[in-house]
C-alpha atoms as a PDB file:
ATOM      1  CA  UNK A   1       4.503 -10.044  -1.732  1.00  0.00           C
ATOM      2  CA  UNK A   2       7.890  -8.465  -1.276  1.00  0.00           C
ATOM      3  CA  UNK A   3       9.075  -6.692  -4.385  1.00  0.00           C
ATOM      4  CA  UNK A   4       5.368  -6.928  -5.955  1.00  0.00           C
ATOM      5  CA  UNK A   5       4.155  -4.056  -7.821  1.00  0.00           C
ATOM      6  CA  UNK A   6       1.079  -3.446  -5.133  1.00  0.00           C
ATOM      7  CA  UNK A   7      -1.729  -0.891  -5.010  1.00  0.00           C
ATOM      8  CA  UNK A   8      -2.971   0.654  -1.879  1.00  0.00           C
ATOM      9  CA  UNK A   9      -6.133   1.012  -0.793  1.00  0.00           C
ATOM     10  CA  UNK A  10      -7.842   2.923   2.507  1.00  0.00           C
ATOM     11  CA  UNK A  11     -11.654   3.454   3.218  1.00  0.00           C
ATOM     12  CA  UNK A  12     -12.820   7.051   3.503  1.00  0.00           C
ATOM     13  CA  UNK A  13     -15.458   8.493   5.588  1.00  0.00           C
ATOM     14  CA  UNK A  14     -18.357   7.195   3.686  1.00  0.00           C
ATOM     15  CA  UNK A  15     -16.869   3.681   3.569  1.00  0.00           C
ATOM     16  CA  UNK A  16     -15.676   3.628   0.064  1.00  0.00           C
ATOM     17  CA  UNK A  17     -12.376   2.784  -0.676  1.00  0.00           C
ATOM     18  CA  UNK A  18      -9.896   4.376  -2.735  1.00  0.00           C
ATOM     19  CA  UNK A  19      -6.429   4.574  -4.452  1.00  0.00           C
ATOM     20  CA  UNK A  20      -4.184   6.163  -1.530  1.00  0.00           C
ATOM     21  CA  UNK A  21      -0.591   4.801  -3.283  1.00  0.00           C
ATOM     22  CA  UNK A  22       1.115   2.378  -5.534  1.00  0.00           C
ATOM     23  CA  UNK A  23       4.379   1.003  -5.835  1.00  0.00           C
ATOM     24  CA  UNK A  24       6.767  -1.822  -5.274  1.00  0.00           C
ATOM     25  CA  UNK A  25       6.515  -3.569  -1.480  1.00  0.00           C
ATOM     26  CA  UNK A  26      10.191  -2.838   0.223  1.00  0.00           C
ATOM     27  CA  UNK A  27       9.478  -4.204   3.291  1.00  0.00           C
ATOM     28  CA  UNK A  28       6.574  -5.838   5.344  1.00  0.00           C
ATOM     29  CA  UNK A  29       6.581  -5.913   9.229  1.00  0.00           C
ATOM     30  CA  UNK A  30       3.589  -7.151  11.515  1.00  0.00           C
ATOM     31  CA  UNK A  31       1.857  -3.123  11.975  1.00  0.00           C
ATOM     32  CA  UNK A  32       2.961  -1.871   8.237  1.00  0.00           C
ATOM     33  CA  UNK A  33       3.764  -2.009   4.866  1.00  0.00           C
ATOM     34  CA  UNK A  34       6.700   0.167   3.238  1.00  0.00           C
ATOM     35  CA  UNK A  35       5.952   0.740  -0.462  1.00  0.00           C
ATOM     36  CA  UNK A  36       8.318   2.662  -3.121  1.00  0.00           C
ATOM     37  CA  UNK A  37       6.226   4.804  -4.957  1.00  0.00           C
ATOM     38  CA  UNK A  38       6.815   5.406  -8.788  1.00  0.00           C
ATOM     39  CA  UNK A  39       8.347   9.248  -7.930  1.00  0.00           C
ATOM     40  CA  UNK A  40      10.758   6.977  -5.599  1.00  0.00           C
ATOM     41  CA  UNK A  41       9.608   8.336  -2.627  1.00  0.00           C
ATOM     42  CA  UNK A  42       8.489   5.865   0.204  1.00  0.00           C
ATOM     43  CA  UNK A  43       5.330   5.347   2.276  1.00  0.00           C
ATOM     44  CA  UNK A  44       4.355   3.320   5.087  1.00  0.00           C
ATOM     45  CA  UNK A  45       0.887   2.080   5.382  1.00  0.00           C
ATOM     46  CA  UNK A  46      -0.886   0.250   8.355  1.00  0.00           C
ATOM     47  CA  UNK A  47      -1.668  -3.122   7.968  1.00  0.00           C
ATOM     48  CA  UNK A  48      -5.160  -3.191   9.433  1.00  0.00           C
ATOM     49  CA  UNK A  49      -6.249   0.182   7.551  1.00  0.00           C
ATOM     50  CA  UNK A  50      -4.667  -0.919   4.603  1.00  0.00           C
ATOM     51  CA  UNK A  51      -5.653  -2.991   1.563  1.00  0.00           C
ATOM     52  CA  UNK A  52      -3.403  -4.374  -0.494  1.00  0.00           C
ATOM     53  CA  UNK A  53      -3.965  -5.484  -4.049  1.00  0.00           C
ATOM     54  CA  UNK A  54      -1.237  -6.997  -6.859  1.00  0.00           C
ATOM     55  CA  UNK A  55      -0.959  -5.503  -9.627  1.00  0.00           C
ATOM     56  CA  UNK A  56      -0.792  -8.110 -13.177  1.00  0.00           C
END
């Protein structure tokens, strides 16, 4: 999955999920997931809050 384009996904309150980033996978460790966004900045998400989806 490393240097995928990937889209990030969290559930909110009412147990819908939704579109929390999107960008290319940096780096993956065993708690997170570093993503560079399209502005170039970079976020870390949590692995088991976290859904991750590949982009075609």
């Amino acid at each position: 999955m490393s240097q995928c384009v990937v889209t990030a996904w969290q559930e909110d309150p009412a147990g819908v999920y939704c579109e929390v980033g999107r960008g290319i996978v940096e780096r993956i460790s065993e708690d997170s997931v570093r993503i560079r966004n399209e502005n170039g900045t970079k976020s870390h998400y949590a692995r088991d809050m976290t859904m991750f989806q590949t982009e075609k």
